[in-house]
N, C-alpha and C. Protein backbone atom coordinates (compact mmCIF):
# COMPACT_ATOMS: atom_id res chain seq x y z
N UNK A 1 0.83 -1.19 0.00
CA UNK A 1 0.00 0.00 0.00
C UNK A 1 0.88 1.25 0.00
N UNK A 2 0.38 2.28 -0.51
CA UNK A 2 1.26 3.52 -0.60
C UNK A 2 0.45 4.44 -0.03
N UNK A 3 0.97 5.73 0.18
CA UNK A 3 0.17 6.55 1.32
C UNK A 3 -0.38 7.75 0.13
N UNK A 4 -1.24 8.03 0.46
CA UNK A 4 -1.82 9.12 -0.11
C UNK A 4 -1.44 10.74 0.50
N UNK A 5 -0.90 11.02 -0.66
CA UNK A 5 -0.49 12.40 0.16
C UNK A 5 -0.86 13.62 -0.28
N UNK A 6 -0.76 14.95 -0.14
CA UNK A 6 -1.48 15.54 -0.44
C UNK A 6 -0.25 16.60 -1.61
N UNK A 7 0.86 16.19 -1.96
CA UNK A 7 1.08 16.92 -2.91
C UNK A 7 1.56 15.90 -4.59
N UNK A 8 0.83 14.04 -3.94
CA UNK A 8 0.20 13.48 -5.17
C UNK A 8 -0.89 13.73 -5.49
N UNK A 9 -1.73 14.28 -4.98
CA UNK A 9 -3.29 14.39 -4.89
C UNK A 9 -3.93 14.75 -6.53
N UNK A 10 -3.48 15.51 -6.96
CA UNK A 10 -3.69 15.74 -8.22
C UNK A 10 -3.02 14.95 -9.27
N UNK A 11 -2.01 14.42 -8.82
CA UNK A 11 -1.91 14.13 -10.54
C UNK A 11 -2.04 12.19 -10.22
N UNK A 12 -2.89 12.10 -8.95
CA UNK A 12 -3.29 10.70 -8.74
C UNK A 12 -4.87 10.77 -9.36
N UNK A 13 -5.18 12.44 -8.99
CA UNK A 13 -6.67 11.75 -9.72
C UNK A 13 -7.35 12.44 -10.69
N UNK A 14 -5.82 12.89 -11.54
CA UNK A 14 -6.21 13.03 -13.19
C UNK A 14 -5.77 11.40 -13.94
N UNK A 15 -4.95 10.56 -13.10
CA UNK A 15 -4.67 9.32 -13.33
C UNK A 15 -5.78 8.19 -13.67
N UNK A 16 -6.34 8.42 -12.49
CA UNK A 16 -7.62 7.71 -12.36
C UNK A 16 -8.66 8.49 -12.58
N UNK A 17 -9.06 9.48 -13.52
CA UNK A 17 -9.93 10.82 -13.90
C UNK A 17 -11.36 10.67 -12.77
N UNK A 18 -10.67 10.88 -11.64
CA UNK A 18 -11.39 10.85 -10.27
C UNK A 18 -12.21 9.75 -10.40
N UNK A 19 -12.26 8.52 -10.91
CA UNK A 19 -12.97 7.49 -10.64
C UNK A 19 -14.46 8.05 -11.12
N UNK A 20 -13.90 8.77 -12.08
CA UNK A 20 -15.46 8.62 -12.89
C UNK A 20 -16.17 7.38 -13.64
N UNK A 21 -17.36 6.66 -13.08
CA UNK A 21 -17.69 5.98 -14.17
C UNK A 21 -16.86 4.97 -13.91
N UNK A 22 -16.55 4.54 -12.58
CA UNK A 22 -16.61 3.06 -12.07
C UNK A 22 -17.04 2.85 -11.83
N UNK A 23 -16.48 1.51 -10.47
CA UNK A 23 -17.77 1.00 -10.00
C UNK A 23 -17.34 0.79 -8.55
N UNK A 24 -17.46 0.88 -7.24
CA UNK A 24 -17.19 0.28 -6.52
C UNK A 24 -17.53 -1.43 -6.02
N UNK A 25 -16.53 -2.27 -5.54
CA UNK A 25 -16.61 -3.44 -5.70
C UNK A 25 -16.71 -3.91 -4.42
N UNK A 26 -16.21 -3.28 -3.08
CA UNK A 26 -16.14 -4.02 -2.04
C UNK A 26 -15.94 -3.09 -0.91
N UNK A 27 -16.52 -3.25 0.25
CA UNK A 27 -16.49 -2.87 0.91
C UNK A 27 -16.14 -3.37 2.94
N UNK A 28 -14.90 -2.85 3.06
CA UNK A 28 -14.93 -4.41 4.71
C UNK A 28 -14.40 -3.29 5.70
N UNK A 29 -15.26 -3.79 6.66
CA UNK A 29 -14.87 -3.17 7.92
C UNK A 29 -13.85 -4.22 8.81
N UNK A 30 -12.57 -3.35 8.76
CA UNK A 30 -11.76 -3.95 9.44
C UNK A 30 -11.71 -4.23 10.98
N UNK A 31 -11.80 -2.93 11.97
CA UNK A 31 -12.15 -2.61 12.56
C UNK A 31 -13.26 -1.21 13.16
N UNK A 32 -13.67 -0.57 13.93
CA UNK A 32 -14.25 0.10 14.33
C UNK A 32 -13.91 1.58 14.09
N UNK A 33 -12.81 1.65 13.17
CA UNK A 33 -12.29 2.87 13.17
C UNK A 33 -10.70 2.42 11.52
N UNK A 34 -10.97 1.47 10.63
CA UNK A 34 -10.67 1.24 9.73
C UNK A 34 -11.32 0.15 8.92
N UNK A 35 -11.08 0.75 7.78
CA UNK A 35 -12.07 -0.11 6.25
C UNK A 35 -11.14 0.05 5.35
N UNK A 36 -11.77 -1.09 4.63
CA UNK A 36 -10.84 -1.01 3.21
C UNK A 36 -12.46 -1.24 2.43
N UNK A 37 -11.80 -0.31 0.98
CA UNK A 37 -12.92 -0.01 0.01
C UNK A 37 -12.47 -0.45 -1.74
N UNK A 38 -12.49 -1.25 -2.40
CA UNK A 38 -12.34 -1.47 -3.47
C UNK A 38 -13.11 -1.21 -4.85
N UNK A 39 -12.53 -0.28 -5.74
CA UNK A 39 -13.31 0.01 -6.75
C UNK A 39 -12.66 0.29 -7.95
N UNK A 40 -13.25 0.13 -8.90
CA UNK A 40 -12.55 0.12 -11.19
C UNK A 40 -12.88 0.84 -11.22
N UNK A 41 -11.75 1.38 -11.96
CA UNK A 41 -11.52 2.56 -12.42
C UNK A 41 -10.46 2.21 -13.57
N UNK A 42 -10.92 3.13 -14.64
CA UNK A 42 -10.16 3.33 -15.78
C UNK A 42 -8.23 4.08 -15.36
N UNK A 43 -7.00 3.36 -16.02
CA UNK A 43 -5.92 4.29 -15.42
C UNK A 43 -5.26 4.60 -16.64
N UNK A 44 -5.34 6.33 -16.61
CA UNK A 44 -4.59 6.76 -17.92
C UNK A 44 -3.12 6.37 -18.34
N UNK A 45 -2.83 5.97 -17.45
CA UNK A 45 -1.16 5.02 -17.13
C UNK A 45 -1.08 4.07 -18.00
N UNK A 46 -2.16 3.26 -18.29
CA UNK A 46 -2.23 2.01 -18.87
C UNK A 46 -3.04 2.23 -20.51
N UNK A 47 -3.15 3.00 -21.17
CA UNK A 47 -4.28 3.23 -21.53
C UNK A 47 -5.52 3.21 -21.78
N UNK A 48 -5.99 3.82 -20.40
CA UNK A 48 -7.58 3.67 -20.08
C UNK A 48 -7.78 2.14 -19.96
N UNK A 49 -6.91 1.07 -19.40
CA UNK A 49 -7.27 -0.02 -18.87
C UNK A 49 -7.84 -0.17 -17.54
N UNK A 50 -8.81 -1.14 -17.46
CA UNK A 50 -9.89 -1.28 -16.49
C UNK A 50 -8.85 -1.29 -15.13
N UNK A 51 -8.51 -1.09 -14.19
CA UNK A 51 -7.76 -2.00 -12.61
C UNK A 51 -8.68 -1.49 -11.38
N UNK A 52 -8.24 -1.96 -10.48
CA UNK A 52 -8.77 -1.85 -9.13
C UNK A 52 -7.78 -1.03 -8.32
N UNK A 53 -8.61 -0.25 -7.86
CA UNK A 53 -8.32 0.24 -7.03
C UNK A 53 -8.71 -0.10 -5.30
N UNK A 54 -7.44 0.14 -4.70
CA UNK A 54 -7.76 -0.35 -3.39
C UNK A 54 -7.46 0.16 -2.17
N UNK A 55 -8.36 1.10 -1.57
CA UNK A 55 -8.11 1.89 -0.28
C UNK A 55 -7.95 1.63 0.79
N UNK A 56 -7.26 1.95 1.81
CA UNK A 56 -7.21 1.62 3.21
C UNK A 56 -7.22 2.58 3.97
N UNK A 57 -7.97 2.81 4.75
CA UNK A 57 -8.59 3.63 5.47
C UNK A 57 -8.22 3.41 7.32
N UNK A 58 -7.91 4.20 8.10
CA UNK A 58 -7.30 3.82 8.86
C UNK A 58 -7.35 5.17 9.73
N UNK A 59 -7.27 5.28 11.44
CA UNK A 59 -7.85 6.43 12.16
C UNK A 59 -8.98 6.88 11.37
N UNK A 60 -10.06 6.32 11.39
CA UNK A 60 -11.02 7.23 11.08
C UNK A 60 -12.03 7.65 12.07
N UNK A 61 -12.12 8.97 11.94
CA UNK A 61 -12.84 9.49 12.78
C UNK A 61 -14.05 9.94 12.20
N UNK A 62 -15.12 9.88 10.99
CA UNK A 62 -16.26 10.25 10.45
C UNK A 62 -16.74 9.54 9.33
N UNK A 63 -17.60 8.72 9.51
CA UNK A 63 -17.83 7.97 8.08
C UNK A 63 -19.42 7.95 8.12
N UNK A 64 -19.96 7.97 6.53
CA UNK A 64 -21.07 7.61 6.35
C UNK A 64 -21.01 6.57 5.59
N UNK A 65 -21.43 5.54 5.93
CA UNK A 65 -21.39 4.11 5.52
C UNK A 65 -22.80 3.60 4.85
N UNK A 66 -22.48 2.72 3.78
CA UNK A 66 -24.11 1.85 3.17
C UNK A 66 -24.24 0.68 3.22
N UNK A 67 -25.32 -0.03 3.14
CA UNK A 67 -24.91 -1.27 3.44
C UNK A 67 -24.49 -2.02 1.89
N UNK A 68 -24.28 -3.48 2.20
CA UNK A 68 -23.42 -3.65 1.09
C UNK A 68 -24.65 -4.07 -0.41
N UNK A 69 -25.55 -3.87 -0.10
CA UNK A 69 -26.97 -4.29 -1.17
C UNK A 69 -27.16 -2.35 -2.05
N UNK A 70 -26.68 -1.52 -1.18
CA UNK A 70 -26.67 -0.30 -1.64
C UNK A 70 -25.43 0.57 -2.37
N UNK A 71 -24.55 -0.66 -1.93
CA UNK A 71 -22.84 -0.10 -2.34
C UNK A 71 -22.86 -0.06 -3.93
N UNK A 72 -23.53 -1.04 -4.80
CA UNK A 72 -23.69 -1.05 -5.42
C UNK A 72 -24.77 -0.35 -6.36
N UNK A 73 -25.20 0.05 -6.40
CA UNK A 73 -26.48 1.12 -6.39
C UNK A 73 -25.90 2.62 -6.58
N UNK A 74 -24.50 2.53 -5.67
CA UNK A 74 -24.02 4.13 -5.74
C UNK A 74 -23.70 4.37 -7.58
N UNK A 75 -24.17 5.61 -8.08
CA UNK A 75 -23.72 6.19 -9.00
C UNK A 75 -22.55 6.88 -9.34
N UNK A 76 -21.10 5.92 -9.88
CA UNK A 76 -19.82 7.03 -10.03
C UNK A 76 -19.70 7.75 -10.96
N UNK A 77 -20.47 8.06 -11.79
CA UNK A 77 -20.81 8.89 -13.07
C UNK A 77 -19.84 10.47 -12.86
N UNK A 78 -19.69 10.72 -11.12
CA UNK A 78 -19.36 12.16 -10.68
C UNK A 78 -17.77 11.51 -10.08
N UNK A 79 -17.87 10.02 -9.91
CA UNK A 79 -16.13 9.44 -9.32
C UNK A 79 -15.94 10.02 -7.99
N UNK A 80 -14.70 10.54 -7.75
CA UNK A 80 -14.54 10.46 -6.07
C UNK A 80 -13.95 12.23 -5.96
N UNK A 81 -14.37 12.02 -4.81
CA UNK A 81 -13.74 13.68 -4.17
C UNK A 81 -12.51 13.35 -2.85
N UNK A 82 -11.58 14.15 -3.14
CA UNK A 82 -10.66 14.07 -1.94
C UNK A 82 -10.49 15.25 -1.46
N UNK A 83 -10.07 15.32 0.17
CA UNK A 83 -9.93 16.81 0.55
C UNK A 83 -8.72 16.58 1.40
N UNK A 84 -7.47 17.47 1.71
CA UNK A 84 -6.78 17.23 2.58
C UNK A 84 -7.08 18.69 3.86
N UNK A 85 -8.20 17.90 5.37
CA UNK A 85 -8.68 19.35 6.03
C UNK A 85 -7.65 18.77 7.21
N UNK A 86 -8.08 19.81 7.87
CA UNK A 86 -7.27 19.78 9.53
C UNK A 86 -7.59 18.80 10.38
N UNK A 87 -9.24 18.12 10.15
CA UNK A 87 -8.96 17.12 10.89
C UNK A 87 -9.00 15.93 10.02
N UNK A 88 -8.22 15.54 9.12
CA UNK A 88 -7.88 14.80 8.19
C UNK A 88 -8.14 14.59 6.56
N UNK A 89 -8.46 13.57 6.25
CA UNK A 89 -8.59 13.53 4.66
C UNK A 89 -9.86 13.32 4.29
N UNK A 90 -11.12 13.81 3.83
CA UNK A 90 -11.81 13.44 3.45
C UNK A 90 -11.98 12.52 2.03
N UNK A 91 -12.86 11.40 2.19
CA UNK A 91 -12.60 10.93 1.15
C UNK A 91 -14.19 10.47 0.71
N UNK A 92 -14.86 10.83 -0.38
CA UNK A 92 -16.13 10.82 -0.55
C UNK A 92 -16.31 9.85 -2.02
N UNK A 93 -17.64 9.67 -2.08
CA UNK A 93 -17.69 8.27 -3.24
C UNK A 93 -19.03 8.60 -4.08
N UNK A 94 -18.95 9.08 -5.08
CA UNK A 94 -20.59 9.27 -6.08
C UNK A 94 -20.82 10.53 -6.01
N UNK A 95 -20.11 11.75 -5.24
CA UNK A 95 -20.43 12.95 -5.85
C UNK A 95 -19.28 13.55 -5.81
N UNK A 96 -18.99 15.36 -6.66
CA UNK A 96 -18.29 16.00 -6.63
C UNK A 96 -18.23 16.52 -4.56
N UNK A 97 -19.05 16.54 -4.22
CA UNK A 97 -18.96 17.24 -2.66
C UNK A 97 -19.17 16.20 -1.95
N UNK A 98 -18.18 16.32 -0.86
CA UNK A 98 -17.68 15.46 0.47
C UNK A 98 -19.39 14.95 1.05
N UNK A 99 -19.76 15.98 1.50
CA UNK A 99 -20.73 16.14 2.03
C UNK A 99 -22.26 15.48 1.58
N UNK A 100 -22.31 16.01 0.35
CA UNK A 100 -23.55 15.08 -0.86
C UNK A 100 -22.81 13.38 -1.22
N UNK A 101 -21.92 13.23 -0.71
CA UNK A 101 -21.28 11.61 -1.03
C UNK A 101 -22.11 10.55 -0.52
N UNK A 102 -22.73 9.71 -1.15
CA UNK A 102 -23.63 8.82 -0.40
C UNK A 102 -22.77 7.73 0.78
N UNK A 103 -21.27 7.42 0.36
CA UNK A 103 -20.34 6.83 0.41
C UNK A 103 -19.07 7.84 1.02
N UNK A 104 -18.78 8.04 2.38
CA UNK A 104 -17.44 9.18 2.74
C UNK A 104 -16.90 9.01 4.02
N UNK A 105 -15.88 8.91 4.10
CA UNK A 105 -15.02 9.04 5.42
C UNK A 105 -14.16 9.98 5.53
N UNK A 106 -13.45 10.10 6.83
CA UNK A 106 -12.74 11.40 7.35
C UNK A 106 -11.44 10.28 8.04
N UNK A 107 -10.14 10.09 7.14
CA UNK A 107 -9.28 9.21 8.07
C UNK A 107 -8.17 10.05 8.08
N UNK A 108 -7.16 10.11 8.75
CA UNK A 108 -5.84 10.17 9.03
C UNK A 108 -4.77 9.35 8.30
N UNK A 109 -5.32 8.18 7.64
CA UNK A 109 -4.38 8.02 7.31
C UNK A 109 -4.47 7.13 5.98
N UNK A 110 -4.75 7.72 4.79
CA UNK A 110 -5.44 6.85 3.17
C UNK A 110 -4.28 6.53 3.12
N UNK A 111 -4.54 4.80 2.57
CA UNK A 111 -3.13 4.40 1.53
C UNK A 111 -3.88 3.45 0.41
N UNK A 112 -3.47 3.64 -0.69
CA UNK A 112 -4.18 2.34 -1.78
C UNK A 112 -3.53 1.95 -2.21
N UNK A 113 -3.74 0.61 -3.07
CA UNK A 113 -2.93 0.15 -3.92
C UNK A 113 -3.75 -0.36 -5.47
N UNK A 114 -2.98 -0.56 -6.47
CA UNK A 114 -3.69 -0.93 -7.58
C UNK A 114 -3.68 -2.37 -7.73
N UNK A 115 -4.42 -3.06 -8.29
CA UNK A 115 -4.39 -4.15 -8.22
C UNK A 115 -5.01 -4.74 -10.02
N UNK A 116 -4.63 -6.06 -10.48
CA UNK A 116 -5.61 -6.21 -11.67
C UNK A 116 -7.40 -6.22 -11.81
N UNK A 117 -7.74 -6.20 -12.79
CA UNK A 117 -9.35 -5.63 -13.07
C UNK A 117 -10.33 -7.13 -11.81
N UNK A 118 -10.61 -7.16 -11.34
CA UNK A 118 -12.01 -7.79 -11.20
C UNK A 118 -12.69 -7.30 -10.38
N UNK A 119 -14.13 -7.74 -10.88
CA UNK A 119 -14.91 -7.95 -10.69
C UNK A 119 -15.65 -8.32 -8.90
């Protein structure tokens, strides 16, 4: 896993053109205060080949969570929003704003990794 930082922030998600128009695939609660979230996304790296993406989420202190019959249901048509605030990283799923995200957490400490396409 690699850490998400905030002066890759941009040119990680013109990479992955903010996860527009994936899909999210998985969702696990690790513990009470970390998740990991898996979702495809197109990577301009590869050209525009399908991969996975894979988050880890960790100190989190704010999440709005769905259950997993609704995870799927979310619309990425708008892809993901990131914020780097004071009390950590927001990280939101199906809209341009943190806040309108049906799908969002607040951690301390994002790391993802890429992985091949499935399903």
């Amino acid at each position: 896993m690699k850490n998400l930082s905030k002066t890759d922030l941009n040119a990680f998600m013109e990479r992955f053109d903010y996860a527009r128009g994936g899909e999210l695939v998985s969702f696990d609660i690790v513990s009470p205060t970390s998740f990991k979230i898996a979702l495809t996304v197109q990577d301009k790296n590869r050209a525009f080949d399908w991969v996975n993406l894979n988050f880890e989420c960790s100190e989190t202190t704010d999440a709005k969570l769905v259950s997993d019959a609704a995870l799927k249901a979310i619309n990425m048509e708008e892809g993901i929003n990131i914020s780097f605030e004071e009390e950590g990283v927001r990280i939101g799923f199906g809209s341009y704003e943190y806040l309108s995200s049906p799908l969002s957490l607040c951690t301390k400490t994002p790391k993802y990794e890429e992985s091949p396409f499935s399903l």
